[in-house]
Protein backbone atom coordinates (compact mmCIF):
# COMPACT_ATOMS: atom_id res chain seq x y z
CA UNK A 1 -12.68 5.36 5.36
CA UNK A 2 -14.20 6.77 2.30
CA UNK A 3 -10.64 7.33 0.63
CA UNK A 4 -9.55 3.53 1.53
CA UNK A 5 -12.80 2.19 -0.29
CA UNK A 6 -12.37 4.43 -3.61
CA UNK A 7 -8.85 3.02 -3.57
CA UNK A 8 -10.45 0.07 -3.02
CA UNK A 9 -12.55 0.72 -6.33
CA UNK A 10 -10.10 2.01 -8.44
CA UNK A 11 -7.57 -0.97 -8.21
CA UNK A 12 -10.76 -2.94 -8.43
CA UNK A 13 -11.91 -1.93 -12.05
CA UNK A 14 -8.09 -2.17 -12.86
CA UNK A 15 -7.54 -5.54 -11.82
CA UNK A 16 -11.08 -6.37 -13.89
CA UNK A 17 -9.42 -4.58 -17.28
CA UNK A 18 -6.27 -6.74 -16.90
CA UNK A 19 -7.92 -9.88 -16.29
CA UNK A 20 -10.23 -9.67 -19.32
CA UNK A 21 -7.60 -8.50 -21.36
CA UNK A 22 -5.41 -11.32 -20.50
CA UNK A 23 -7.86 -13.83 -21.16
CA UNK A 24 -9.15 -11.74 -24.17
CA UNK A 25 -6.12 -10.46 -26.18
CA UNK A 26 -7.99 -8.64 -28.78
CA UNK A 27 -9.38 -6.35 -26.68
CA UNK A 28 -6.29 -5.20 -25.32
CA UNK A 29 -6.35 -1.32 -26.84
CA UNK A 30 -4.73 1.82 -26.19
CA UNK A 31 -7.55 3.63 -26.17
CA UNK A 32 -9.06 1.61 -23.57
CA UNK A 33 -5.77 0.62 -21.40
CA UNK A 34 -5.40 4.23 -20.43
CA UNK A 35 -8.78 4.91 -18.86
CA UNK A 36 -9.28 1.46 -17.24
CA UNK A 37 -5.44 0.32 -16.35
CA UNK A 38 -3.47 3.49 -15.89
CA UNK A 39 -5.92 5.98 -14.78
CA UNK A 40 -7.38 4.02 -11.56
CA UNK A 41 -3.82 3.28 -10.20
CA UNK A 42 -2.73 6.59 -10.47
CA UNK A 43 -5.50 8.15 -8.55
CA UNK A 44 -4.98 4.88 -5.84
CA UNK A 45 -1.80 6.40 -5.77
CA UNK A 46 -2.64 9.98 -5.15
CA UNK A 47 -5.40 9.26 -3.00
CA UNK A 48 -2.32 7.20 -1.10
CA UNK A 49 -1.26 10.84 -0.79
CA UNK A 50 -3.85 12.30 1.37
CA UNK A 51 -2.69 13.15 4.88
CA UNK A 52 -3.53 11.41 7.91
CA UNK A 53 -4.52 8.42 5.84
CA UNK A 54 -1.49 6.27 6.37
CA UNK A 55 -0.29 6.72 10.17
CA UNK A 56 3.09 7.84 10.44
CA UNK A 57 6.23 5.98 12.50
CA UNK A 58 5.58 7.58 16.09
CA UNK A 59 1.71 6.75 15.27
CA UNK A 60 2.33 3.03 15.13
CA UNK A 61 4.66 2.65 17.45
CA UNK A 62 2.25 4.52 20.60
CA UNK A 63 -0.17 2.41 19.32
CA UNK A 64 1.78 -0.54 19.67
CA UNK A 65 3.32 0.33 23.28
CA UNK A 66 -0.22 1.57 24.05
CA UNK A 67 -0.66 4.86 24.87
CA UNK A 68 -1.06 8.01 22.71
CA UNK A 69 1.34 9.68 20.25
CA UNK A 70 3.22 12.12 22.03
CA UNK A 71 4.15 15.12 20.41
CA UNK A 72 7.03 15.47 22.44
CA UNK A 73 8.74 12.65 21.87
CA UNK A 74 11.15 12.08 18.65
CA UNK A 75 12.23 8.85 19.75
CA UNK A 76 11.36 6.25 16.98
CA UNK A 77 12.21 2.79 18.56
């Protein structure tokens, strides 16, 4: 949960940058773009990376049917 809500964050104070620079083109710098644009989506994305964050195929579909994942199975529909 605590991963989801930095991503949360990060994307956050990115989408801020952008729309203050849109509005505001003089601020637009490169000096500033990298830490506040490119820096919080790429650790969104790595944090996107942990495992066990986002469920897998089999995950969703148990879920879905209802009952647990079972290891067993490698049937996907």
């Amino acid at each position: 949960m605590y991963i989801l809500c930095l991503i949360v964050i990060f994307l956050f104070i990115r989408e801020i940058y952008l729309t203050i620079t849109t509005v505001n083109n003089s601020r637009q710098d490169e000096a500033v773009w990298y830490p506040l644009a490119a820096l919080p989506e790429l650790l969104a994305v790595f944090l996107f990376a942990v495992p066990g964050l986002v469920p897998d195929k089999r995950e969703l579909i148990a879920h879905a049917r209802g009952h647990e994942k079972d290891p067993e199975t490698t049937e996907l529909a």
